[in-house]
N, C-alpha and C. Protein backbone atom coordinates (compact mmCIF):
# COMPACT_ATOMS: atom_id res chain seq x y z
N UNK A 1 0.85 -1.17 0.00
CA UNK A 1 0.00 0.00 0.00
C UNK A 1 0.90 1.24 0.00
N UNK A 2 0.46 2.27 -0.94
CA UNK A 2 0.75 3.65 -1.13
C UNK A 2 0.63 4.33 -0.44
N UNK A 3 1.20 5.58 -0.06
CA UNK A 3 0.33 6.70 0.61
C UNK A 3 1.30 7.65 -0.17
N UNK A 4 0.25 8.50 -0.87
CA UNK A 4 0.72 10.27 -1.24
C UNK A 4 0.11 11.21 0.07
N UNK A 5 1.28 11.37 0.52
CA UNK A 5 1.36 13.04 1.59
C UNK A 5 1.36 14.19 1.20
N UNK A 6 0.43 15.20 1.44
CA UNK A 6 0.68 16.91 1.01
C UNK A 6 0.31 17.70 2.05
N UNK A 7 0.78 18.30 2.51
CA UNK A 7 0.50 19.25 3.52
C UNK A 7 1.04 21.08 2.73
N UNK A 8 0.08 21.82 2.90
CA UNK A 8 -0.30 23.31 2.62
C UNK A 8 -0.13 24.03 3.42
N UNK A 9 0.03 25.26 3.51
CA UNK A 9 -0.16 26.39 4.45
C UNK A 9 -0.18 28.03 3.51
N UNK A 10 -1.06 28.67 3.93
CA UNK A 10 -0.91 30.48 3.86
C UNK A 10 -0.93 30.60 5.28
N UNK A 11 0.22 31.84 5.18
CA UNK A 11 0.35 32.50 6.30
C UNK A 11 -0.71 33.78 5.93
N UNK A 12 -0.89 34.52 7.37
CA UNK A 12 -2.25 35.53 7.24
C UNK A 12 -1.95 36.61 6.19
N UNK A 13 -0.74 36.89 5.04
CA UNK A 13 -0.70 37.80 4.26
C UNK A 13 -1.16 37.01 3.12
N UNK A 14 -1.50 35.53 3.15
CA UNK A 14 -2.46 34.81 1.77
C UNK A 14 -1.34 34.31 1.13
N UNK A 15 -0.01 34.30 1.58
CA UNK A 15 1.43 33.35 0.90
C UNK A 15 1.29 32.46 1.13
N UNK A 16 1.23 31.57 -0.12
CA UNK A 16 1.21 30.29 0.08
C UNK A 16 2.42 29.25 0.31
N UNK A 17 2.52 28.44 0.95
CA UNK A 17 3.78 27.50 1.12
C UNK A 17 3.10 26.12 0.48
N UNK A 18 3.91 25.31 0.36
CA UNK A 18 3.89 23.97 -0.04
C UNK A 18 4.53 23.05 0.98
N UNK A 19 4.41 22.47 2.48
CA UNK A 19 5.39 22.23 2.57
C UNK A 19 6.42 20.73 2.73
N UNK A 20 5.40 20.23 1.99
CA UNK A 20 5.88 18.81 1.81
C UNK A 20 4.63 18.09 0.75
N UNK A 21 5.12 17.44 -0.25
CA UNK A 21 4.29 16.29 -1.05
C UNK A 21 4.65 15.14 -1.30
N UNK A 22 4.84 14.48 -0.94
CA UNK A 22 5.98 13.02 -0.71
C UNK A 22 4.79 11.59 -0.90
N UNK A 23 5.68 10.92 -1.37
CA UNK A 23 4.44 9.41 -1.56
C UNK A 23 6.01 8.44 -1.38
N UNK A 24 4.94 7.49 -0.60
CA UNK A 24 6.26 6.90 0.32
C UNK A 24 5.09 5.14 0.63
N UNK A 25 5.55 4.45 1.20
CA UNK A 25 4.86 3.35 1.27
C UNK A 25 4.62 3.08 2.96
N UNK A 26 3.18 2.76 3.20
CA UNK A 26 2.64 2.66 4.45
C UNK A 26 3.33 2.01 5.04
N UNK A 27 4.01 0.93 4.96
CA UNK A 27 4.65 -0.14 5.82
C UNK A 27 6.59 0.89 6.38
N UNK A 28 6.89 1.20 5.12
CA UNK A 28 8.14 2.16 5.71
C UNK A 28 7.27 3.32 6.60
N UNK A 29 6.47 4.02 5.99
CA UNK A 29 5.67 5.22 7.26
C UNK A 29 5.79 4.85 8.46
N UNK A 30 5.28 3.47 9.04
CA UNK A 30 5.50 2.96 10.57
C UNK A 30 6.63 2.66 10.70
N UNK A 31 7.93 2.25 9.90
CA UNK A 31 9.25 1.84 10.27
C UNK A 31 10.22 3.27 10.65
N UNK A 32 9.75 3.84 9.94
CA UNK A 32 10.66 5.11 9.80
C UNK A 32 10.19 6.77 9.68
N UNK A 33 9.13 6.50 10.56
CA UNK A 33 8.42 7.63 10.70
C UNK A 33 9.09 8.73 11.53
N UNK A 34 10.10 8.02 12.64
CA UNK A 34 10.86 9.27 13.54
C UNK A 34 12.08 10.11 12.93
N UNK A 35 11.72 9.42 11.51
CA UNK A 35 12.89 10.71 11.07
C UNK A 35 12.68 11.79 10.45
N UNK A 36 11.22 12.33 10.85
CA UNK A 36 10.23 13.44 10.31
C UNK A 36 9.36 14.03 11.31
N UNK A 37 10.27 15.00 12.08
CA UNK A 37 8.87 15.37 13.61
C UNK A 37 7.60 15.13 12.40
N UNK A 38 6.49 15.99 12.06
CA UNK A 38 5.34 15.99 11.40
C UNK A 38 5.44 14.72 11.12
N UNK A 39 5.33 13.36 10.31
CA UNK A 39 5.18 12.13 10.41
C UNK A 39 5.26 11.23 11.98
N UNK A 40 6.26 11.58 12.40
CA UNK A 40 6.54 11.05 13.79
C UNK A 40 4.80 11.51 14.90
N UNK A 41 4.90 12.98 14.81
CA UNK A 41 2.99 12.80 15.65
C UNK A 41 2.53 12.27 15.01
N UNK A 42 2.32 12.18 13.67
CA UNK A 42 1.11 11.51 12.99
C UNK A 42 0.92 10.25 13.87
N UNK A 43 2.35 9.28 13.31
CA UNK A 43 2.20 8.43 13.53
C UNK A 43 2.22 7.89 14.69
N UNK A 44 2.85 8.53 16.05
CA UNK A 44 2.35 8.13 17.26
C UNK A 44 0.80 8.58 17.80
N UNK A 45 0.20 9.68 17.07
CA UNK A 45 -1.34 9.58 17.10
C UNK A 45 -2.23 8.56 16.93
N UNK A 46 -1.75 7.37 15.53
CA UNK A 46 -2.33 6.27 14.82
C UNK A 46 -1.95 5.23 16.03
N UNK A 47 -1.11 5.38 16.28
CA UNK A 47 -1.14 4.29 17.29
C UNK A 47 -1.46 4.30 18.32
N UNK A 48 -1.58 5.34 18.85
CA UNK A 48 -2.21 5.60 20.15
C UNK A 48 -3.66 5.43 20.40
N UNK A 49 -4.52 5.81 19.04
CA UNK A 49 -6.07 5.80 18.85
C UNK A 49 -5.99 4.56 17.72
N UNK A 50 -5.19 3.83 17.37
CA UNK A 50 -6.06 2.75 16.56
C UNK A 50 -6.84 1.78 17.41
N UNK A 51 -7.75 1.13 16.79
CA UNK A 51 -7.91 0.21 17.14
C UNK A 51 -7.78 -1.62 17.03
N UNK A 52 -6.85 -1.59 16.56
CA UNK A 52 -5.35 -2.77 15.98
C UNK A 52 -4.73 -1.62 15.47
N UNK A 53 -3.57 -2.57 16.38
CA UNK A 53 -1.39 -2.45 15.99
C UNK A 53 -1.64 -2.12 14.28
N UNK A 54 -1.52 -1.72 14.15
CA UNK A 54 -0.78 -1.13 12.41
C UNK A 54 0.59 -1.39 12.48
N UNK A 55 0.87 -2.50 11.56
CA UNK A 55 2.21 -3.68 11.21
C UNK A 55 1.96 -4.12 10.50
N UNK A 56 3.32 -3.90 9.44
CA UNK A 56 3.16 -4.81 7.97
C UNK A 56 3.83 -6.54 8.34
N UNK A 57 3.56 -7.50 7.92
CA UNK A 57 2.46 -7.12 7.16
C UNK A 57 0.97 -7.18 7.65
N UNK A 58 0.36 -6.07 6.53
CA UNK A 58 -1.09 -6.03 7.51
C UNK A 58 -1.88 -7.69 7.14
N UNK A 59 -2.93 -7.99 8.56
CA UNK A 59 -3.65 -9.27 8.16
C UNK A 59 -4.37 -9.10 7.31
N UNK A 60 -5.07 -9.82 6.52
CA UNK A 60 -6.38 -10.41 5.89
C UNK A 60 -7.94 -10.32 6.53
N UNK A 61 -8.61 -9.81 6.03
CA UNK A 61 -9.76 -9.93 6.60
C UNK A 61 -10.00 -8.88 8.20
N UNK A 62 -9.05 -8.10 8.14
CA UNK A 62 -9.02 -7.42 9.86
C UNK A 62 -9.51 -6.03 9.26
N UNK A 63 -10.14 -5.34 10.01
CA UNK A 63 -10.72 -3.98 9.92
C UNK A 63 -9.61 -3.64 11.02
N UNK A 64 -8.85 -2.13 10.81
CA UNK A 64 -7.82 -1.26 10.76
C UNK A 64 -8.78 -0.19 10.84
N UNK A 65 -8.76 0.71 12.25
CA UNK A 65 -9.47 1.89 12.25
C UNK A 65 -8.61 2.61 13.61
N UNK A 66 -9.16 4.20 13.22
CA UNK A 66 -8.39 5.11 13.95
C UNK A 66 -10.03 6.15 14.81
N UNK A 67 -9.95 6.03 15.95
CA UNK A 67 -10.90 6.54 16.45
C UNK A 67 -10.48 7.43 17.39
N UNK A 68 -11.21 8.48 17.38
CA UNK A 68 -11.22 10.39 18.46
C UNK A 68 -9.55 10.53 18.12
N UNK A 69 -9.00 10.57 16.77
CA UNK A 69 -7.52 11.02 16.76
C UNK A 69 -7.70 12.74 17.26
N UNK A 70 -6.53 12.92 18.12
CA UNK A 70 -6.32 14.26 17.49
C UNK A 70 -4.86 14.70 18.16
N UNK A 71 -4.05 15.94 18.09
CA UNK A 71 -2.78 15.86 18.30
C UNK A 71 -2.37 17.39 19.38
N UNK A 72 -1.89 16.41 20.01
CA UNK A 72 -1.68 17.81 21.01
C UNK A 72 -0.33 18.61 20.59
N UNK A 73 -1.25 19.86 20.90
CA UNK A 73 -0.36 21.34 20.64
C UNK A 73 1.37 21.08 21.00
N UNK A 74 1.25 20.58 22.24
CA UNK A 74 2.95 20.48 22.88
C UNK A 74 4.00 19.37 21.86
N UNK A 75 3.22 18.95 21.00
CA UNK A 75 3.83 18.18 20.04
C UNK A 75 4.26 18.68 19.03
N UNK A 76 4.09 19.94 18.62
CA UNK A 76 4.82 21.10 17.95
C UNK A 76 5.88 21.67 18.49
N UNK A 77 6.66 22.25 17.31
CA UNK A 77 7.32 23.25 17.55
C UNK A 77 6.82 24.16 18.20
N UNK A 78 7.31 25.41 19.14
CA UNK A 78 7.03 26.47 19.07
C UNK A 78 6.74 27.21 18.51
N UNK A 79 7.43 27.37 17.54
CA UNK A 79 7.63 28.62 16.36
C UNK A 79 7.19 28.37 15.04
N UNK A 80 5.76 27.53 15.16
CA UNK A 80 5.20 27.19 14.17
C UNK A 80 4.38 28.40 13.60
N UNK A 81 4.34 29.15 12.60
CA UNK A 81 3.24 30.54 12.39
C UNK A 81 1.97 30.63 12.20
N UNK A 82 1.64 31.69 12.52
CA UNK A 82 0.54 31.51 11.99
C UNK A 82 -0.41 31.96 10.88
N UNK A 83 -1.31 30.94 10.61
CA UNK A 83 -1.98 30.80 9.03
C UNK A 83 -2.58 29.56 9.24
N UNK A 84 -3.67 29.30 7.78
CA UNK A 84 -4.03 28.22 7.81
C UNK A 84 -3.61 27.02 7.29
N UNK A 85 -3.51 25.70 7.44
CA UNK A 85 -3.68 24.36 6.72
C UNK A 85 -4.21 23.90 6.23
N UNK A 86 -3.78 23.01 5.71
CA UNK A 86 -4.54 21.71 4.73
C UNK A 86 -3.69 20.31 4.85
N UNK A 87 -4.00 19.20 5.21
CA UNK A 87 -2.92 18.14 5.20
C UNK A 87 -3.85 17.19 4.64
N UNK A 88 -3.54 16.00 4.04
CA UNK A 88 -4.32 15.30 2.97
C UNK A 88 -3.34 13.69 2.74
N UNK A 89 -4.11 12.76 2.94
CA UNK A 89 -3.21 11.60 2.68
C UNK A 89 -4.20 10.74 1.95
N UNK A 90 -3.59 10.62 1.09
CA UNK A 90 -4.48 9.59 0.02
C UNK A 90 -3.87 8.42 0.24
N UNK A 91 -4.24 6.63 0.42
CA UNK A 91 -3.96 5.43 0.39
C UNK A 91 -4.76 5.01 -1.19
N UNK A 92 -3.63 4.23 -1.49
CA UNK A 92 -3.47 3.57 -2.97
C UNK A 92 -3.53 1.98 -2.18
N UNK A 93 -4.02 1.51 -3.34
CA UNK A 93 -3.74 -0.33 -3.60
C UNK A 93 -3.95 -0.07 -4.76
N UNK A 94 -3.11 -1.30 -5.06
CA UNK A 94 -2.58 -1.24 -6.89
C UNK A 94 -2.86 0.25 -7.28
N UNK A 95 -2.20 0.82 -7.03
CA UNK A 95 -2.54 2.24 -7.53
C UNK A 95 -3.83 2.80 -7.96
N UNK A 96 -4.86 2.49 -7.00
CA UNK A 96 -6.15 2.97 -7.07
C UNK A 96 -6.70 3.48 -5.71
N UNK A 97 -7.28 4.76 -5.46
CA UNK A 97 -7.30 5.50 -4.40
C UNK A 97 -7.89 4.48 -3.76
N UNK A 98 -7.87 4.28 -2.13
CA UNK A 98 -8.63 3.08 -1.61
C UNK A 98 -9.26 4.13 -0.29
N UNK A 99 -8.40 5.05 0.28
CA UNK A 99 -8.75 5.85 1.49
C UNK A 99 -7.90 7.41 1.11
N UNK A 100 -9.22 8.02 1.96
CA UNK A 100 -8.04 9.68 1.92
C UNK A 100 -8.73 9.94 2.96
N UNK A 101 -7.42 10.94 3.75
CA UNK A 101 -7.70 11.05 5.08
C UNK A 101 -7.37 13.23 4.31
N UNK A 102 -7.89 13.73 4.99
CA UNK A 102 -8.10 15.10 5.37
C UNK A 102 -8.48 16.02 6.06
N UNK A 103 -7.35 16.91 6.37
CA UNK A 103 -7.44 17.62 7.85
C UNK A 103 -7.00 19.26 7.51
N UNK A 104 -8.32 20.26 7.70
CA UNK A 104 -7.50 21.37 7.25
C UNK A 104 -8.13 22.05 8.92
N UNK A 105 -7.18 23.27 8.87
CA UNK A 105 -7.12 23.46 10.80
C UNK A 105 -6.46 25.39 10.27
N UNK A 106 -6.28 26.15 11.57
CA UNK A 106 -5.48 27.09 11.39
C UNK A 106 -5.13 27.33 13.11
N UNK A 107 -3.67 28.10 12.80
CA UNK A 107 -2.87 27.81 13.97
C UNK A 107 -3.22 29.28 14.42
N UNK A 108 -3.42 29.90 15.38
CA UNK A 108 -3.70 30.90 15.76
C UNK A 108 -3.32 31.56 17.47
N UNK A 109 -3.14 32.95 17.36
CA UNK A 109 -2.94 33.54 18.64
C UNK A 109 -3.32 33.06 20.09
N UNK A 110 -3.37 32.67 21.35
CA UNK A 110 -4.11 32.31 22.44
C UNK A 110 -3.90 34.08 23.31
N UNK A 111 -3.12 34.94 22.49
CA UNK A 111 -3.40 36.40 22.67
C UNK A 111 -4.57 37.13 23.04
């Protein structure tokens, strides 16, 4: 299984960034996810709220689900800016969309 990654951002003057689009394979995502803070929460989020271990290889016949994800603030940088997002993960088999996950959010003042 596939996964294409894209994550977006404008900061509040409407500049847009790009700041990652990467397609990489689900089974390396869980092997080698800590060498990417942003992948690294992801993926200790998925595991924290799945409900089955996510490990290749995956079984047969098992339903794989992620329930009340969400990611705490202290798992950022500090000096993350602010503007809004978009993050987007599409899952492939045989190269045919099978799941897309999407999350758009904006980071803002507690000022």
């Amino acid at each position: 299984m596939m996964v294409n990654s894209v994550l977006d951002f404008w900061r509040p003057n409407k500049q847009h960034m790009r700041v990652f689009d990467v397609r990489f394979s689900l089974c390396s995502f869980f092997e080698e996810s800590h060498k990417n803070k942003f992948f690294n929460n992801y993926s200790k989020a998925i595991k924290k709220f799945a409900t089955k271990e996510f490990k290749c290889p995956f079984e047969a016949n098992v339903t794989y689900g992620v329930k009340k994800l969400y990611f705490d603030e202290r798992d950022f940088p500090t000096f993350v800016p602010l503007g809004k997002f978009r993050s987007k993960f599409e899952y492939y088999l045989n190269e045919d969309v099978w799941a897309t996950f999407s999350a758009q959010g904006q980071i803002i003042s507690w000022n």
